[in-house]
C-alpha atoms as a PDB file:
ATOM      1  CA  UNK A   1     107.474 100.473 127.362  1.00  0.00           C
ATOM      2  CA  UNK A   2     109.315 102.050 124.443  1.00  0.00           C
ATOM      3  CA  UNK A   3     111.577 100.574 121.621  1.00  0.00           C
ATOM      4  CA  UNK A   4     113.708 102.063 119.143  1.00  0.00           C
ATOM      5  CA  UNK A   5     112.088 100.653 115.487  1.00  0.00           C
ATOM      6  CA  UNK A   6     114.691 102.429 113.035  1.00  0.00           C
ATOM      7  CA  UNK A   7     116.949 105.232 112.231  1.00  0.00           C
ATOM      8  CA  UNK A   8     116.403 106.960 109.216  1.00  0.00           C
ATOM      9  CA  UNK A   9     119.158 109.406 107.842  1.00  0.00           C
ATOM     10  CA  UNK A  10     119.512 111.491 104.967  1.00  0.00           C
ATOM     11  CA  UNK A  11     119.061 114.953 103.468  1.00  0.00           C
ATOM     12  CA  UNK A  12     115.538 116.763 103.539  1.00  0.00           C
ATOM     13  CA  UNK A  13     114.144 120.480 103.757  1.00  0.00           C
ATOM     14  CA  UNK A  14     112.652 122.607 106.930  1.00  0.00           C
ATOM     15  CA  UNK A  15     109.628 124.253 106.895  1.00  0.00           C
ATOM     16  CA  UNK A  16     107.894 126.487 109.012  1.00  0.00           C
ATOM     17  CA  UNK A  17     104.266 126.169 107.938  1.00  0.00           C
ATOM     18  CA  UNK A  18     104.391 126.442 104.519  1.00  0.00           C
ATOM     19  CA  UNK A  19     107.624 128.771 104.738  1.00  0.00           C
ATOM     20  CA  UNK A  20     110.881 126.859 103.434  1.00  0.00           C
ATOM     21  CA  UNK A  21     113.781 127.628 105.852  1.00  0.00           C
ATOM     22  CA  UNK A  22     116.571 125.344 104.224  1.00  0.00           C
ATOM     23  CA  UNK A  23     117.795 121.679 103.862  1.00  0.00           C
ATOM     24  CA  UNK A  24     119.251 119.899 106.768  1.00  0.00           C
ATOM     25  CA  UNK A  25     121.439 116.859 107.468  1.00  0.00           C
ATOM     26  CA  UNK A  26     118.815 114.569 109.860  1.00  0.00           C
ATOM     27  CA  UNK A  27     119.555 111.643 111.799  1.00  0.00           C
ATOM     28  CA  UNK A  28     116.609 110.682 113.436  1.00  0.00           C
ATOM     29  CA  UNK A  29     115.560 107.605 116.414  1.00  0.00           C
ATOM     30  CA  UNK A  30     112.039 106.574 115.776  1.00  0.00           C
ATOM     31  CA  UNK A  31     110.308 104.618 119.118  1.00  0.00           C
ATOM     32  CA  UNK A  32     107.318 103.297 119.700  1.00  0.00           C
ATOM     33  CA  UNK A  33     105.421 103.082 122.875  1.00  0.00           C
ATOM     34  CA  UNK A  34     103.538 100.505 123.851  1.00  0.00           C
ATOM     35  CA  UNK A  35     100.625  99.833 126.394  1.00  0.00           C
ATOM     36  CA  UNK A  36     100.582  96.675 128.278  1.00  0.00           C
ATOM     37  CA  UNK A  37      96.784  96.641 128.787  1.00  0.00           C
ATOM     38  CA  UNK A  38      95.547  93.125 129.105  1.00  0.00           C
ATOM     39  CA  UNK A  39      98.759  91.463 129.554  1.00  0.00           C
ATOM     40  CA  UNK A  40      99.480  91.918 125.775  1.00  0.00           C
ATOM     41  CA  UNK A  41     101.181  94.423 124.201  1.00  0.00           C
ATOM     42  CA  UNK A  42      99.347  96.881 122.097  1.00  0.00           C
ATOM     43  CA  UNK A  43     101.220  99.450 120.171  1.00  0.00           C
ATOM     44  CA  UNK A  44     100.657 103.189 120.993  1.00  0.00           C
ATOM     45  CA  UNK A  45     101.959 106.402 119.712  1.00  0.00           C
ATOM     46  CA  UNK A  46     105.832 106.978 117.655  1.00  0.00           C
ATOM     47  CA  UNK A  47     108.389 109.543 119.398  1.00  0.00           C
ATOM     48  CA  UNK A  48     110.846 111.084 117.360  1.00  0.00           C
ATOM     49  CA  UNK A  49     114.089 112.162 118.702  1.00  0.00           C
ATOM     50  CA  UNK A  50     117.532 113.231 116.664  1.00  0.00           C
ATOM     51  CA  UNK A  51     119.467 115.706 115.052  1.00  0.00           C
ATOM     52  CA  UNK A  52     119.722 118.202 111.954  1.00  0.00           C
ATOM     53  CA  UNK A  53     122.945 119.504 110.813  1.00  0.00           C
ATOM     54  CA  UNK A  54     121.990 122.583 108.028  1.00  0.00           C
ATOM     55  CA  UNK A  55     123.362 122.457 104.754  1.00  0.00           C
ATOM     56  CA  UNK A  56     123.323 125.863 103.787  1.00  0.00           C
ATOM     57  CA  UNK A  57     122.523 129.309 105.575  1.00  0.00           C
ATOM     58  CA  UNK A  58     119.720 128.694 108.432  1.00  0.00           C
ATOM     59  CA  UNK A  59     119.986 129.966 112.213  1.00  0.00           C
ATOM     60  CA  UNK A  60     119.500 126.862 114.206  1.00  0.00           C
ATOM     61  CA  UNK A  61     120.575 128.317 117.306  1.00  0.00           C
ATOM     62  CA  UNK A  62     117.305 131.613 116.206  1.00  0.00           C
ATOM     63  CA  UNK A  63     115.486 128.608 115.837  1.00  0.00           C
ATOM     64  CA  UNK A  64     115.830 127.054 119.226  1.00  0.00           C
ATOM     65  CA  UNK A  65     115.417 130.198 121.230  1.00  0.00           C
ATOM     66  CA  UNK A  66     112.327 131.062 119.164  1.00  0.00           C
ATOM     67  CA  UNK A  67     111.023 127.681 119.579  1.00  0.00           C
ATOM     68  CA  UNK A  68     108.455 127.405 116.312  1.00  0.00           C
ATOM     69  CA  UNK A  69     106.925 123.934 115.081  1.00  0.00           C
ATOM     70  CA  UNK A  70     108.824 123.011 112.221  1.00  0.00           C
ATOM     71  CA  UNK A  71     108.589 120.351 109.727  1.00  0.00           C
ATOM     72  CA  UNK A  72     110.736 118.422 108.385  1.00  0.00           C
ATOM     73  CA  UNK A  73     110.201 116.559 105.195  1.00  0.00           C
ATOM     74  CA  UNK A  74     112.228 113.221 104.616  1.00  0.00           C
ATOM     75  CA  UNK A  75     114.250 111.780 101.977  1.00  0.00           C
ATOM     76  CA  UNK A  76     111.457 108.898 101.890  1.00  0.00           C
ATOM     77  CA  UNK A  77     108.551 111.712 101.264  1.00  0.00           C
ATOM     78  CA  UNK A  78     107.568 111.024 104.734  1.00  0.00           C
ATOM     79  CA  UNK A  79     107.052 113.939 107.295  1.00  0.00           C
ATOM     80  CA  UNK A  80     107.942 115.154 110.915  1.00  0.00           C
ATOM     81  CA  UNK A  81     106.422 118.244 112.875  1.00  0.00           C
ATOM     82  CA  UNK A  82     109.171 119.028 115.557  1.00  0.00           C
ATOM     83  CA  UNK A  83     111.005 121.578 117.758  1.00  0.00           C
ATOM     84  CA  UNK A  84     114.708 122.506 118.551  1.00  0.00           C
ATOM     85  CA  UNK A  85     115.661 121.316 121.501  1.00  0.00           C
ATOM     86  CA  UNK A  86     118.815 122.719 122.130  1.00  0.00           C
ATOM     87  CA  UNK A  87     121.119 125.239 120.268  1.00  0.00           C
ATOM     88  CA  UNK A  88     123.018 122.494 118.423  1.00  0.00           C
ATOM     89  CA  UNK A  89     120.390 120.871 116.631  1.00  0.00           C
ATOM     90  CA  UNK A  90     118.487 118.266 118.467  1.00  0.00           C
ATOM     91  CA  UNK A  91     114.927 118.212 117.457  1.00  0.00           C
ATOM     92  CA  UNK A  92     111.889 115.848 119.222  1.00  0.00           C
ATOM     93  CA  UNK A  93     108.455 115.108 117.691  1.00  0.00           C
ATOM     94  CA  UNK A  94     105.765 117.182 119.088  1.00  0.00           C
ATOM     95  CA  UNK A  95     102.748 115.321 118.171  1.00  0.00           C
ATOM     96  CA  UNK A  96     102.049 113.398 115.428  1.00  0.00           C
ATOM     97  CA  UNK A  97     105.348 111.054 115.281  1.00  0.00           C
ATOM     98  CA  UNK A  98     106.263 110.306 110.977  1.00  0.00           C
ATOM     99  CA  UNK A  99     103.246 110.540 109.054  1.00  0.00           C
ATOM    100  CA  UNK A 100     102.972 110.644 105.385  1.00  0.00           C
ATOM    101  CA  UNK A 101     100.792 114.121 103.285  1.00  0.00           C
END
């Protein structure tokens, strides 16, 4: 079972490892997945899911066909590791979901 738990938008910068590539426009779906072991709901693991509009000078479309983790650093100071999913911008978690350095 999955459900969407917020939608965080705002301004923050791409990296690629330690690289900067440029800021971005994100709008992003956060859901969590849940095992029903036991009859109770226990939470699992955060997908990420959304979309980055650049603000300034960076290939998204090099970016997709290349296909590099990125990461994305939020307005909040949290951080997502992701990938381009498609020439226009969407991006999906790859592992770790929102996690904080």
């Amino acid at each position: 079972m999955q459900r969407l738990i917020e939608q965080p938008s705002d301004d923050g910068d791409i990296f690629e490892g330690s690289r900067p590539l440029g800021r971005v426009h994100y709008h992003l779906s956060v859901y969590q997945q849940f095992s029903e072991a036991d009859a109770e709901p226990v939470a699992t693991a955060l997908e990420v899911e959304g979309h980055v509009s650049p603000l300034g000078p960076l290939d998204v479309v090099e970016l997709h066909v290349r296909r590099p983790e990125l990461t994305l650093r939020l307005a909040d100071g949290r951080t997502l590791d992701f990938t381009i999913a498609n020439a226009d911008g969407t991006i999906r978690s790859t592992a770790r979901g929102l996690y904080r350095l």
